[in-house]
Protein backbone atom coordinates (compact mmCIF):
# COMPACT_ATOMS: atom_id res chain seq x y z
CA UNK A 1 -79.49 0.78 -0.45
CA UNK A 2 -80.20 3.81 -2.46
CA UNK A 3 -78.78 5.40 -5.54
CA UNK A 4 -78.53 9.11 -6.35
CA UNK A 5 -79.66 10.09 -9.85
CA UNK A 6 -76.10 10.07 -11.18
CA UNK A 7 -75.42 6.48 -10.12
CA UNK A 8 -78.63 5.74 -11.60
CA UNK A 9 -77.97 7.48 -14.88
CA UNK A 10 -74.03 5.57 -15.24
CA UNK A 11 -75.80 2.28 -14.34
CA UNK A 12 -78.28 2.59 -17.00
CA UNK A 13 -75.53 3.44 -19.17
CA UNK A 14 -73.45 0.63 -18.32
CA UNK A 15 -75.85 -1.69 -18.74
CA UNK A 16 -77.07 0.10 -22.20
CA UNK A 17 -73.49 -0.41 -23.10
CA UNK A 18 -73.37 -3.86 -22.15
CA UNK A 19 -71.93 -6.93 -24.49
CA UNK A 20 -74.64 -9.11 -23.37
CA UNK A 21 -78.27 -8.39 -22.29
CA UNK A 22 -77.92 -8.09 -18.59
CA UNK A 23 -80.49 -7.06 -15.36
CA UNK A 24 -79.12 -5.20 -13.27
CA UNK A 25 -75.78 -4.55 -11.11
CA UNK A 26 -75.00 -7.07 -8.31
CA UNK A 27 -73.21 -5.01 -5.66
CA UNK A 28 -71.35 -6.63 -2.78
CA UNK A 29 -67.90 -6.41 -0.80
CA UNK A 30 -65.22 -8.75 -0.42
CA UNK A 31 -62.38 -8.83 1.37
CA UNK A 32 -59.38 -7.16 0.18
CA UNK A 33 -57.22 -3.76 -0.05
CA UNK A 34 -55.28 -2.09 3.16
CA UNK A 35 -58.76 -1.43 5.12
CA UNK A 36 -59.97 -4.76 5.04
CA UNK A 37 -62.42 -4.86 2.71
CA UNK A 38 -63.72 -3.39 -1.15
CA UNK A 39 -66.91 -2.70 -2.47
CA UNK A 40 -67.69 -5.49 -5.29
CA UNK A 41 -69.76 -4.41 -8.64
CA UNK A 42 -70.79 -7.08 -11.46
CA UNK A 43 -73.50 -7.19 -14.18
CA UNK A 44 -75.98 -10.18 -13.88
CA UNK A 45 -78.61 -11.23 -16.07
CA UNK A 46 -80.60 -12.46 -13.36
CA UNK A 47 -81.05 -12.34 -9.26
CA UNK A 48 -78.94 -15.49 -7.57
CA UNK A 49 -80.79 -16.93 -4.62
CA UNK A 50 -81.14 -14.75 -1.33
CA UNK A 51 -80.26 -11.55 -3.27
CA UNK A 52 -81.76 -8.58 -1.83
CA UNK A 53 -83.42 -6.87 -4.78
CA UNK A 54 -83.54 -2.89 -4.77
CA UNK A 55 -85.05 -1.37 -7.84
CA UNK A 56 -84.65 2.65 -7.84
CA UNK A 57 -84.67 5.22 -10.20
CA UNK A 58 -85.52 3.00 -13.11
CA UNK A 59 -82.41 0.48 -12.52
CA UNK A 60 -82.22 -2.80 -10.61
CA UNK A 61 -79.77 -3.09 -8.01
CA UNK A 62 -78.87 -7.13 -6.48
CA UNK A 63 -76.93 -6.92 -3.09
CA UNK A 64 -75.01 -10.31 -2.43
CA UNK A 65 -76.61 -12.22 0.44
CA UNK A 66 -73.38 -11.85 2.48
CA UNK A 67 -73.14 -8.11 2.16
CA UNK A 68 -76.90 -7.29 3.07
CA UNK A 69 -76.03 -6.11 6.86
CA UNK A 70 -72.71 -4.41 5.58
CA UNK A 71 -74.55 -2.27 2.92
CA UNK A 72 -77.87 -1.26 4.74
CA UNK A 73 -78.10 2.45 4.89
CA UNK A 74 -75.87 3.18 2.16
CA UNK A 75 -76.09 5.51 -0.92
CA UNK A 76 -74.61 4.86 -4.43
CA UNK A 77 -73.40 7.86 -6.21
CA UNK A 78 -71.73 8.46 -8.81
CA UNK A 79 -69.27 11.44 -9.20
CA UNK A 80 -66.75 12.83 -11.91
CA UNK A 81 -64.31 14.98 -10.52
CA UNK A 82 -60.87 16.24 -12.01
CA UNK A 83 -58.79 13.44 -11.04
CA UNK A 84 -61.18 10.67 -11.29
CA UNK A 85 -64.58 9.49 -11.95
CA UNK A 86 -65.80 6.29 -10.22
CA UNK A 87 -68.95 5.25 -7.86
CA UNK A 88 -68.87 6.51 -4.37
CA UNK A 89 -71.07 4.57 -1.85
CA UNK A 90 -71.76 6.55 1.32
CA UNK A 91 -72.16 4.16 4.39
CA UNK A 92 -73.14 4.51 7.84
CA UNK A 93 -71.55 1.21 8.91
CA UNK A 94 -68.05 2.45 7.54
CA UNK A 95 -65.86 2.22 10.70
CA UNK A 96 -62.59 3.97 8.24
CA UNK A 97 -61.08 3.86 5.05
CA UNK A 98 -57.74 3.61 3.89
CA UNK A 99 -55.96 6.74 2.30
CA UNK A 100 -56.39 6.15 -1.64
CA UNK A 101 -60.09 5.67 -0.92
CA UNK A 102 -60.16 1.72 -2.76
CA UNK A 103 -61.03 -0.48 0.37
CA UNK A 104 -62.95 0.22 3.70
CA UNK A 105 -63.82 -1.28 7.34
CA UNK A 106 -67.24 -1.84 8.03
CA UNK A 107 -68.93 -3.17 10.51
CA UNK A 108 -72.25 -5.02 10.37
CA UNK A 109 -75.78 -2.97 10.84
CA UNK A 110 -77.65 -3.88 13.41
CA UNK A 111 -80.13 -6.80 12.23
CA UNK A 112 -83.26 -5.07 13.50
CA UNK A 113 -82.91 -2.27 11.24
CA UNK A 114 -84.25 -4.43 8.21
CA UNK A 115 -87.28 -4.49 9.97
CA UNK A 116 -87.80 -0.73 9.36
């Protein structure tokens, strides 16, 4: 995973912001919504075991064990437009997405690509 510098700068805020001290961003996806499944976002204080750790941009990002071969590839941005303002992840292993944009079908990378 990757982050533009806009998702950088809004996850530096958001963890500036922050109630409690916290790392970094733990991004995953779960199942849920019309598509199948929705990208997952929660602050951590610390890496659980078998997180993937991606630090970029100055900001830490933790992708969930489970997610690892759903997320390779993809780029975080973040983008404020008239209607909304939200983080937009750009995935090659996005097979569609439902019409409102919340949930998505992906489909797993293929495992030799974390060799590269």
């Amino acid at each position: 995973m990757k982050l533009t510098d806009a998702a950088a700068g809004r996850v530096r805020e958001i963890l500036e912001n922050a109630d409690k001290p916290a790392a970094g961003l733990r991004v995953g996806v779960k199942k849920g919504g019309c598509a199948g499944m929705e990208y997952s976002m929660d602050l951590v204080g610390e890496a659980a075991a078998g997180d993937d750790v991606v630090e970029d941009k100055g900001v830490t990002l933790f992708v969930d064990p489970s997610a690892i071969l759903f997320l390779l590839g993809t780029e975080m941005d973040y983008e404020v437009t008239k209607f909304r303002s939200g983080f937009v992840f750009r995935n090659p292993n996005e097979v569609s997405a439902c019409g409102c944009g919340e949930s998505v079908e992906l489909k797993q990378a293929d495992p030799s690509m974390l060799a590269s």
